[in-house]
N, C-alpha and C. Protein backbone atom coordinates (compact mmCIF):
# COMPACT_ATOMS: atom_id res chain seq x y z
N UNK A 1 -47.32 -46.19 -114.67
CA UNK A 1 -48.52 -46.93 -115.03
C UNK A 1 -49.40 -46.02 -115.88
N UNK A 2 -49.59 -46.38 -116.66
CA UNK A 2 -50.59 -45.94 -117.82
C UNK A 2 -51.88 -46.12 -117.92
N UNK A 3 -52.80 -45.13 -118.05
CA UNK A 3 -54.42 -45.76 -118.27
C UNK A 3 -54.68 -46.57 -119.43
N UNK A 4 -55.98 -47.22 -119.56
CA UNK A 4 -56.31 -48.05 -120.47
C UNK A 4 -57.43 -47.29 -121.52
N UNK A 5 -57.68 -46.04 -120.69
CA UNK A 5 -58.93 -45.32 -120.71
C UNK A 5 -57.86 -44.15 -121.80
N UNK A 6 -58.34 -43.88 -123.25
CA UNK A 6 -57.88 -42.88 -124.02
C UNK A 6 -58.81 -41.83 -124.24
N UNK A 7 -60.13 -42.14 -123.84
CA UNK A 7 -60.56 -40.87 -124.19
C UNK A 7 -61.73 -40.72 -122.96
N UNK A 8 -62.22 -39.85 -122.68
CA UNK A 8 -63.75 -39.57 -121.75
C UNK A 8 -64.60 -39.42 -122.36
N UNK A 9 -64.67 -38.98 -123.86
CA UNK A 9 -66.39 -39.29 -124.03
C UNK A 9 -67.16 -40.44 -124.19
N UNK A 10 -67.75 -40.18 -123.81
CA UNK A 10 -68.94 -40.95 -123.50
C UNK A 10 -69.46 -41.45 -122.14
N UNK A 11 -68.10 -41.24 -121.47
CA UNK A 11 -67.94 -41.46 -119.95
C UNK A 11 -69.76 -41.03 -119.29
N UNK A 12 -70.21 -41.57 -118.16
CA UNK A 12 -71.22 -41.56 -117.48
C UNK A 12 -70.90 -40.77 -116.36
N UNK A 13 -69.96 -41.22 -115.50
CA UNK A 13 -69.98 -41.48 -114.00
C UNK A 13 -67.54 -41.06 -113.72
N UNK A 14 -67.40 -40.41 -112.80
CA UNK A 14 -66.44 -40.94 -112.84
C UNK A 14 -65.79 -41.31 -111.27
N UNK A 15 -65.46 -42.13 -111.12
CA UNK A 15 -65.20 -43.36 -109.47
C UNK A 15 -63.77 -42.52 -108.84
N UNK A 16 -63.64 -41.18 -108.12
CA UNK A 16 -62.70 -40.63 -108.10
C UNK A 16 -61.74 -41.63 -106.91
N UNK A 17 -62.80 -41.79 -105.87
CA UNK A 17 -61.94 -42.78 -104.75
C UNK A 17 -62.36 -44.28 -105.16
N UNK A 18 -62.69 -44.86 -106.04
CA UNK A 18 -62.78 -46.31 -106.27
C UNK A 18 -61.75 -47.21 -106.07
N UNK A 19 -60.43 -46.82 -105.81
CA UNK A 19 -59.48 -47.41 -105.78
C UNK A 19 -58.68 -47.71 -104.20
N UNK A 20 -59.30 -46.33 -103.27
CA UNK A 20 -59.25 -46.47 -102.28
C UNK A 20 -60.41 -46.53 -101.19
N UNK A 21 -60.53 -48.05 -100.69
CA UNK A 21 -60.76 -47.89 -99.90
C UNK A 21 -61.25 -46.95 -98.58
N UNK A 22 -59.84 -46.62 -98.01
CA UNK A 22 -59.91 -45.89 -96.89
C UNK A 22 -60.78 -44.32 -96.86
N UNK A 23 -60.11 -44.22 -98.44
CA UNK A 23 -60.99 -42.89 -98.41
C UNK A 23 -61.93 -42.55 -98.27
N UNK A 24 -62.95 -43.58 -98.94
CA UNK A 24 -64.87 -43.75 -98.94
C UNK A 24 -64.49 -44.11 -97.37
N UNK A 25 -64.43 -44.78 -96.75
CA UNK A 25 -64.19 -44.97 -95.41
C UNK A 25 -64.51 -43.38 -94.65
N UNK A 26 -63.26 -43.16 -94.77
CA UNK A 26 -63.31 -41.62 -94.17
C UNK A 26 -64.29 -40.31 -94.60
N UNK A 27 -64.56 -40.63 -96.14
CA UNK A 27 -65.79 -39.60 -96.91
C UNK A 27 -66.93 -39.98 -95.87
N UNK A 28 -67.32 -41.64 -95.82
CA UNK A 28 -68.51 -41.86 -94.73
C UNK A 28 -68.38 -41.68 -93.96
N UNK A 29 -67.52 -41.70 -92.96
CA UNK A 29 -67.59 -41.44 -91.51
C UNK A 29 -67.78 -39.85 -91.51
N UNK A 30 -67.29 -38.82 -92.16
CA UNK A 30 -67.43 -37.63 -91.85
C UNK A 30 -68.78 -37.29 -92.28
N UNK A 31 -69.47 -37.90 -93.90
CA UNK A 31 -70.57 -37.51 -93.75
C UNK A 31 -71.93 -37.86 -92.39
N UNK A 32 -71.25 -39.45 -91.75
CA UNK A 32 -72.30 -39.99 -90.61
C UNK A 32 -72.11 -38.49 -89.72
N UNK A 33 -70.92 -38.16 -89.34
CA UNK A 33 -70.97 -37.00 -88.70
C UNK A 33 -71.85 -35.71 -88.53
N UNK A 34 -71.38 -35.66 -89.92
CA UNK A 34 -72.18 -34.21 -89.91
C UNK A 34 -74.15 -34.47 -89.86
N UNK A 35 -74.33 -35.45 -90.27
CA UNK A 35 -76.05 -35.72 -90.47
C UNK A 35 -75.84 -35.62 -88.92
N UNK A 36 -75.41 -36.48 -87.86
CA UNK A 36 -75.85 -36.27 -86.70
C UNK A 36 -75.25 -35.17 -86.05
N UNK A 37 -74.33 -33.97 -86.55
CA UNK A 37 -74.28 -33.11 -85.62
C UNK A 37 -75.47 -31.58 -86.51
N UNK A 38 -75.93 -31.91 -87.75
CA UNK A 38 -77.40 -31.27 -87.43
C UNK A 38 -78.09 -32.04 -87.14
N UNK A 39 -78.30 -32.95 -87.19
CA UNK A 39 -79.65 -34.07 -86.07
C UNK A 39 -79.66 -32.96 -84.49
N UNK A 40 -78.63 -33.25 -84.13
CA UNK A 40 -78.24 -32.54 -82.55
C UNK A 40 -78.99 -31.27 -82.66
N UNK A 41 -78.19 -30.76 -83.57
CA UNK A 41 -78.43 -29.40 -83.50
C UNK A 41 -80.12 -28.73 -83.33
N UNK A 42 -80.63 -29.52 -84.46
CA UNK A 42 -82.00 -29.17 -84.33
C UNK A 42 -82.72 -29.81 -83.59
N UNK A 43 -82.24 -31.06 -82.76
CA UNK A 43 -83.50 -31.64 -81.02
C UNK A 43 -82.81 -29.93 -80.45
N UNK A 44 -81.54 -29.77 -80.28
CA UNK A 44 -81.33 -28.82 -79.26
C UNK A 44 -82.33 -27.26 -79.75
N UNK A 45 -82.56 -26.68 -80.49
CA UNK A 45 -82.66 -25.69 -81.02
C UNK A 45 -84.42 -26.24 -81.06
N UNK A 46 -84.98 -27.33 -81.26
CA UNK A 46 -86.38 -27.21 -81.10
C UNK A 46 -86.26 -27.48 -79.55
N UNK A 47 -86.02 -28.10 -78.97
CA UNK A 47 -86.25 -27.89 -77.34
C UNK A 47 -86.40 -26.67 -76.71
N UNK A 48 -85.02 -25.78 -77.11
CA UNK A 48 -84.92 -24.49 -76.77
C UNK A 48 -86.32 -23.32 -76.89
N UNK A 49 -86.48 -23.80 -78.35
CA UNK A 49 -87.77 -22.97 -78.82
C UNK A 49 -89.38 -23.55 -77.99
N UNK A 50 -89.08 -24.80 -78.04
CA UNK A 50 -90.66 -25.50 -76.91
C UNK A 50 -90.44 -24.77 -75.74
N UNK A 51 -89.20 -24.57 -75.00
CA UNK A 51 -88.88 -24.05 -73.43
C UNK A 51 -89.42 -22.59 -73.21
N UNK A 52 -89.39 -21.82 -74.56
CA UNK A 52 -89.52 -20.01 -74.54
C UNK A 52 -90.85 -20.43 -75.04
N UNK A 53 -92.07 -21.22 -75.48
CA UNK A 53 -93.10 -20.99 -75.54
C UNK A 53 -93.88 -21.34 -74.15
N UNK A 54 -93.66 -22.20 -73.49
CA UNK A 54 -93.96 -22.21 -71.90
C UNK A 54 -93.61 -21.21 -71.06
């Protein structure tokens, strides 16, 4: 299969997983991940720090 696309200039943007699905799938789920495992991280790490000022 051949592209239709002969050249890139002028190109803007380029859609590396646009074709799959699953992948943006999996790109999101790992990024939901990681936002909530520093979410975690920092309730745990400010708690810690409120506990040593009492």
């Amino acid at each position: 299969m051949s592209s239709p696309i002969t050249t890139w200039e002028g190109a803007e943007a380029y859609f590396t997983f646009a074709h799959s699905p699953a992948a943006i799938a999996i790109i999101l789920a790992l990024s939901v991940i990681v936002v909530f495992f520093v979410l975690y991280n920092m309730a745990m790490h400010e708690n810690e720090s409120y506990r040593k000022l009492d």
